[in-house]
Protein backbone atom coordinates (compact mmCIF):
# COMPACT_ATOMS: atom_id res chain seq x y z
CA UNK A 1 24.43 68.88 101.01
CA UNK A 2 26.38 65.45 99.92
CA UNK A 3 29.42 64.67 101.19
CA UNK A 4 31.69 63.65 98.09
CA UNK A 5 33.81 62.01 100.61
CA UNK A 6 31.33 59.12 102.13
CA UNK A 7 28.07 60.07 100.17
CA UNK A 8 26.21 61.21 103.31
CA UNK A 9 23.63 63.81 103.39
CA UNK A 10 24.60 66.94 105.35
CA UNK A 11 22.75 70.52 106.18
CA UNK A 12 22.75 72.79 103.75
CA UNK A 13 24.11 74.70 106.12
CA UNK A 14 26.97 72.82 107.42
CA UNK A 15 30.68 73.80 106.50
CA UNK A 16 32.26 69.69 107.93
CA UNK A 17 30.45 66.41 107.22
CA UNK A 18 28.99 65.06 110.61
CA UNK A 19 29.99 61.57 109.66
CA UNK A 20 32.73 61.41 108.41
CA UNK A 21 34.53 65.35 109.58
CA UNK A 22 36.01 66.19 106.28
CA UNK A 23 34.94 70.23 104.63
CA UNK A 24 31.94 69.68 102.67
CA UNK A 25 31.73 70.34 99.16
CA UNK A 26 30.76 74.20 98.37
CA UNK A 27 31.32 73.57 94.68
CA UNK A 28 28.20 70.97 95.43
CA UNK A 29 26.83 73.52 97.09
CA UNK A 30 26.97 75.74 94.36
CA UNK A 31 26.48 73.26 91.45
CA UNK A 32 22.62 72.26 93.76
CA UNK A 33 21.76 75.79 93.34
CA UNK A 34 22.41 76.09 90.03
CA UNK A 35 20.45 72.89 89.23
CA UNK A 36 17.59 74.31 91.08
CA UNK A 37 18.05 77.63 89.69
CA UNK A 38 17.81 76.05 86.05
CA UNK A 39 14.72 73.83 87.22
CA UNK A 40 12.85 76.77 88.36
CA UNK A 41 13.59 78.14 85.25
CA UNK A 42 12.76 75.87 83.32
CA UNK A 43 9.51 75.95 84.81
CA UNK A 44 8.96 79.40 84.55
CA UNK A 45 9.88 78.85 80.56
CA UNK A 46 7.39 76.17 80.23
CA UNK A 47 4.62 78.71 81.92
CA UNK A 48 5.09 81.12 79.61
CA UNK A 49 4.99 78.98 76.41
CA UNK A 50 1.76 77.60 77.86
CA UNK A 51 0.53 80.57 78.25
CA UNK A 52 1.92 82.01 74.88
CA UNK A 53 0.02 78.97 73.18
CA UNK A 54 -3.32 79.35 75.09
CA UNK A 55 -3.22 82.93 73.76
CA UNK A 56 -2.50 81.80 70.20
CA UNK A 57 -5.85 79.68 70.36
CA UNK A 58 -7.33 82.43 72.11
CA UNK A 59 -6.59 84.76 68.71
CA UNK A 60 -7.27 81.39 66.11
CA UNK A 61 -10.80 80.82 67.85
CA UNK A 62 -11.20 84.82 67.50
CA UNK A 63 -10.71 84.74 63.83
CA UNK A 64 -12.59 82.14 63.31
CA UNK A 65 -15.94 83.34 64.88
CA UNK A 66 -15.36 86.71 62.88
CA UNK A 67 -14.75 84.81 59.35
CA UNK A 68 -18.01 83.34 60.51
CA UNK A 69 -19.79 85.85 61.17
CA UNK A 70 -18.75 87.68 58.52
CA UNK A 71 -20.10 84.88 56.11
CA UNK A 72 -23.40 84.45 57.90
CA UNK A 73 -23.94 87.42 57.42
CA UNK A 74 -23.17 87.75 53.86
CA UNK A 75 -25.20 84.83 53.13
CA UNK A 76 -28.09 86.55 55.03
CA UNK A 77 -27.30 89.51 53.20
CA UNK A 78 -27.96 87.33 49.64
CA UNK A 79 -30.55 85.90 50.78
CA UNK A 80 -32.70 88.65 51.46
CA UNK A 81 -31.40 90.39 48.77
CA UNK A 82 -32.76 87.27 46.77
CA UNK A 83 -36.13 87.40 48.83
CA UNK A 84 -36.64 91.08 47.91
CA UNK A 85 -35.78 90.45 44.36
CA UNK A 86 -38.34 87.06 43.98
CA UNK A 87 -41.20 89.36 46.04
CA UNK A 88 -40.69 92.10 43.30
CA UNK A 89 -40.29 89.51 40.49
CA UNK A 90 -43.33 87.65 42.12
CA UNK A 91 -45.41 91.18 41.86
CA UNK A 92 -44.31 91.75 38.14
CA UNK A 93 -45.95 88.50 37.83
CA UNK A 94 -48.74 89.15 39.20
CA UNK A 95 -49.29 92.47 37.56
CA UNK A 96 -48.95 91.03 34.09
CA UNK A 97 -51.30 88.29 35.19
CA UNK A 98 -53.34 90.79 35.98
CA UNK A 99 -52.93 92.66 32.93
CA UNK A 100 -53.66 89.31 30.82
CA UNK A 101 -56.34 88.90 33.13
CA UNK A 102 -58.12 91.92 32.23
CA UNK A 103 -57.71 91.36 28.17
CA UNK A 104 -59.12 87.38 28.95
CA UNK A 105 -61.85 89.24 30.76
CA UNK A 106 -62.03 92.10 27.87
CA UNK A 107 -62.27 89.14 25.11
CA UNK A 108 -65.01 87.46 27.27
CA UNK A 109 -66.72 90.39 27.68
CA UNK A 110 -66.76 91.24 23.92
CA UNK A 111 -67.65 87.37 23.53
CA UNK A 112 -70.19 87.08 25.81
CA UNK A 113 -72.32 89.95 24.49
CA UNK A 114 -75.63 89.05 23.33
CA UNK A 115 -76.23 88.86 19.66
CA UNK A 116 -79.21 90.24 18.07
CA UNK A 117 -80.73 90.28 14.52
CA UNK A 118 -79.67 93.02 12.14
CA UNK A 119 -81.41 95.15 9.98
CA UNK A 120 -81.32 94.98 6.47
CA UNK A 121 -81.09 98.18 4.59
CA UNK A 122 -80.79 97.27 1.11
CA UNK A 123 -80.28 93.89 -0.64
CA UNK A 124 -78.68 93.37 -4.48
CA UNK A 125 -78.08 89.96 -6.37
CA UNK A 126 -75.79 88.78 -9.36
CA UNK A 127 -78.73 87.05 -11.36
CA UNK A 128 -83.04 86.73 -10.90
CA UNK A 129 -84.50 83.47 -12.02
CA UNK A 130 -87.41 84.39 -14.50
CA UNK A 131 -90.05 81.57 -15.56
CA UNK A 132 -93.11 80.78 -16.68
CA UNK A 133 -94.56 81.86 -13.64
CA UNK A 134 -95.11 85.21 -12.35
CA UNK A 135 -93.09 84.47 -8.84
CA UNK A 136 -90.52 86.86 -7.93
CA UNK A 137 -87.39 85.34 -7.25
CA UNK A 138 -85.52 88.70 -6.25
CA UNK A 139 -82.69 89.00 -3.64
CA UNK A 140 -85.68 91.12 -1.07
CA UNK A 141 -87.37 87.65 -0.73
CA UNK A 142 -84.53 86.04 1.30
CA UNK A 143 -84.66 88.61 3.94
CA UNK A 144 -89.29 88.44 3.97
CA UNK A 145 -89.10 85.53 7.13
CA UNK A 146 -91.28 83.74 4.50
CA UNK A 147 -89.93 80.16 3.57
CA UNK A 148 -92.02 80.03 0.63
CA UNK A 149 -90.73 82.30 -1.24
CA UNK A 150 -86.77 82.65 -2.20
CA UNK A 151 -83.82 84.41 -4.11
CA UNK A 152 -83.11 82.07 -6.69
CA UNK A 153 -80.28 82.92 -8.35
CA UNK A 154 -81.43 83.36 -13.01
CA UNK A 155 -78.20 82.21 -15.12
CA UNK A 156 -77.69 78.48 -16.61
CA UNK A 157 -75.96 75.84 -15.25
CA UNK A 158 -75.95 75.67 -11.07
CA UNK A 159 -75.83 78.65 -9.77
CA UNK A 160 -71.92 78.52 -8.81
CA UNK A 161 -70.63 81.65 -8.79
CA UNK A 162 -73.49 83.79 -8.41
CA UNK A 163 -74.22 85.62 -5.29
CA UNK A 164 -76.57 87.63 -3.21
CA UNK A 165 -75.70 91.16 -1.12
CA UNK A 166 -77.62 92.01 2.47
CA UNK A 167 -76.12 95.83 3.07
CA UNK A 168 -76.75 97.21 6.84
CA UNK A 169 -77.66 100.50 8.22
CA UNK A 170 -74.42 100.21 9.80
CA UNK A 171 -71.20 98.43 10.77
CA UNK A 172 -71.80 96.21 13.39
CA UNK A 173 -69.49 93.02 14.64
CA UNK A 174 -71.08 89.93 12.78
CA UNK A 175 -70.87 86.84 14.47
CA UNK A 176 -73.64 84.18 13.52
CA UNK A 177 -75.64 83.55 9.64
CA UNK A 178 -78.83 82.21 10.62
CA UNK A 179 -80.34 80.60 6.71
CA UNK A 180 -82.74 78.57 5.43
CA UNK A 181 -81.00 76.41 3.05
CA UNK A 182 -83.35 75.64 -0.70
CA UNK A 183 -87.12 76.14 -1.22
CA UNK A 184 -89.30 74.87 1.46
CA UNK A 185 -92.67 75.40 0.47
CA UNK A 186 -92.99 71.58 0.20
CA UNK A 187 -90.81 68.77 -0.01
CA UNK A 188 -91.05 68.62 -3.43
CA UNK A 189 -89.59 72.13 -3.96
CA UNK A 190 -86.64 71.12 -2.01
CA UNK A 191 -85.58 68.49 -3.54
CA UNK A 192 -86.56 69.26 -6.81
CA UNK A 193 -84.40 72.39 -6.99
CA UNK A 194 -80.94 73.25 -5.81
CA UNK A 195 -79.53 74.03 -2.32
CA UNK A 196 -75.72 75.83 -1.32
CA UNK A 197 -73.64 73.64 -0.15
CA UNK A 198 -70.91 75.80 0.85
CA UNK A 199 -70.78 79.41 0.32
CA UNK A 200 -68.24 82.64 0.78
CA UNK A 201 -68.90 85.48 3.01
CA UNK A 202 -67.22 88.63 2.11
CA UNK A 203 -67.37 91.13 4.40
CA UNK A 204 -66.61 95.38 4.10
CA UNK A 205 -63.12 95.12 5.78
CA UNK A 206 -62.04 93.16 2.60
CA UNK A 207 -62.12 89.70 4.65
CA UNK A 208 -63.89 86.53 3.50
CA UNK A 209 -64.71 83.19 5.46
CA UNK A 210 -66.69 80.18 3.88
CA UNK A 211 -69.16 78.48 5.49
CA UNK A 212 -71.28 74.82 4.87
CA UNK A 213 -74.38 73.69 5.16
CA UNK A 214 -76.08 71.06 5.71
CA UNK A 215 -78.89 68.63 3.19
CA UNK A 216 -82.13 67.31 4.50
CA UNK A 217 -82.88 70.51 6.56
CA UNK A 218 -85.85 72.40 5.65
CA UNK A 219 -85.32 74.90 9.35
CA UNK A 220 -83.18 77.31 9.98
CA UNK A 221 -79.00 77.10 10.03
CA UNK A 222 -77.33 78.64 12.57
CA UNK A 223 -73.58 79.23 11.83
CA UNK A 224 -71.02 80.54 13.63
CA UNK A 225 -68.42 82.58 12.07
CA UNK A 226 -65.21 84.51 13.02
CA UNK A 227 -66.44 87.81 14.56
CA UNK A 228 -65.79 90.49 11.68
CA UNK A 229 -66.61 94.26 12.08
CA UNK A 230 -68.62 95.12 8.30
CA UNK A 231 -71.60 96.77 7.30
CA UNK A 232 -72.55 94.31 4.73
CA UNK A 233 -72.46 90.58 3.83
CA UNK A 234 -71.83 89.14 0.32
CA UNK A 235 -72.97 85.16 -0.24
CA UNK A 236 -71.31 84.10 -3.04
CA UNK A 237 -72.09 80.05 -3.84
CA UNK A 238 -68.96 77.82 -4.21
CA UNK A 239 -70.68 74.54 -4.03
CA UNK A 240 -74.35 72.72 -4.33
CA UNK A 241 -76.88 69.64 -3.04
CA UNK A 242 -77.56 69.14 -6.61
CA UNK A 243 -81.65 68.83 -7.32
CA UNK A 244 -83.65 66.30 -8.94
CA UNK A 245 -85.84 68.18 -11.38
CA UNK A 246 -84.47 71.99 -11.65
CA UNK A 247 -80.66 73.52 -12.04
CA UNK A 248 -82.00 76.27 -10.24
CA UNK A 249 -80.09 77.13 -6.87
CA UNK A 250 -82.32 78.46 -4.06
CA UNK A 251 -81.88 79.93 -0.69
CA UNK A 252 -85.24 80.41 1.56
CA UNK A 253 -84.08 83.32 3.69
CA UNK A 254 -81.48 84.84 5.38
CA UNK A 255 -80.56 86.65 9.13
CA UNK A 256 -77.68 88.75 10.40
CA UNK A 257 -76.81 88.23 13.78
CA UNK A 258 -74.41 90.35 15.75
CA UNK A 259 -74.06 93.43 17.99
């Protein structure tokens, strides 16, 4: 304790200042305790807002990790969602490449089937050259596998127009015209006399395609043509090698090839 009268420290204790014999100060006394009452307080205040705050970040850092995990999972959530979706979408895929696959391999299939000569049943013409000579010209000759002889088609001027008919024993899918283009007994005949240029297939399913040959080729022509289900084939001439000597338009024989 302080003495008020000369300032000197005392007991806490003591009722008389030992230096100077005056009564101590209880008021002091009193106002000391209260100081240290309010400083301990004070403290204790300052504890408990620590620990008020400490618990605050405890609860912040809480809600954060859940809002976290919470959206981690979500996103994991989507994104195998997303995976499962792309796998299925990925085996739709795959099934209608498959599916395509199998009509590419269908359409190869069909495509890659061998082709074969077909048989001739019956042939007809629009016209039979008649001459001098006692040849026949008729439509059978262009189917004989003889070179020297030919249809040769019977009305004036050169032949376009006119056409000769191959009927088959049935429909088959036609898919090559193997020809022999003029008359080929000797060179002579073939240049002498007309050859097709071009002519126009007509088929039974009400179809036609047109097809060209070539000049200067005394062999067979192979030509390819869109395959066509029919059970006959119509040559009808559009255009001619014009000859040197005869109007007369010739063609040396004919095959069907298809399946």
């Amino acid at each position: 304790m302080i003495c008020r009268h000369c300032n000197h420290k005392n007991d806490s204790n003591s009722k008389f200042c030992i230096y100077c014999g005056k009564p101590l100060d209880v008021e002091n006394k009193s106002r000391g305790d209260k100081q240290s009452n309010y400083t301990n307080e004070n403290r204790k205040n300052t504890t408990f807002l620590k620990v008020i705050v400490a618990l605050s970040c405890i609860v912040v850092l809480l809600g954060i990790f859940v809002i976290l995990k919470f959206t981690v999972f979500e996103d994991n959530e989507k994104d195998s969602t997303a995976s499962i979706q792309n796998s299925l979408s990925n085996t739709d895929d795959k099934d209608t490449v498959t599916s395509d696959n199998n009509v590419i391999s269908e359409e190869n299939k069909e495509s890659s089937k061998p082709v074969s000569k077909l048989y001739v049943s019956n042939t007809d013409c629009s016209s039979i050259l008649h001459d001098s000579t006692s040849i026949n010209y008729g439509s059978s000759k262009a189917i004989d596998g003889d070179f020297s002889t030919v249809w040769s088609e019977g009305v004036s001027g050169f032949g376009q127009g006119e056409w000769i008919r191959l009927d088959l024993d049935s429909e088959y899918t036609i898919k090559k015209i193997k020809i022999v283009n003029g008359l080929v007994n000797n060179k002579n005949g073939y240049y002498n006399n007309n050859r097709p240029e071009s002519l126009t297939l007509s088929f039974s399913d009400g179809s036609s395609q047109t097809i060209h040959l070539e000049d200067n080729n005394m062999g067979y022509q192979i030509v390819d043509i869109t395959p066509v289900k029919s059970d006959y084939v119509k040559f009808t001439i559009d255009s001619v090698y014009y000859g040197s000597k005869y109007n007369d338009t010739c063609i040396g024989d004919i095959e069907i090839l298809g399946y």
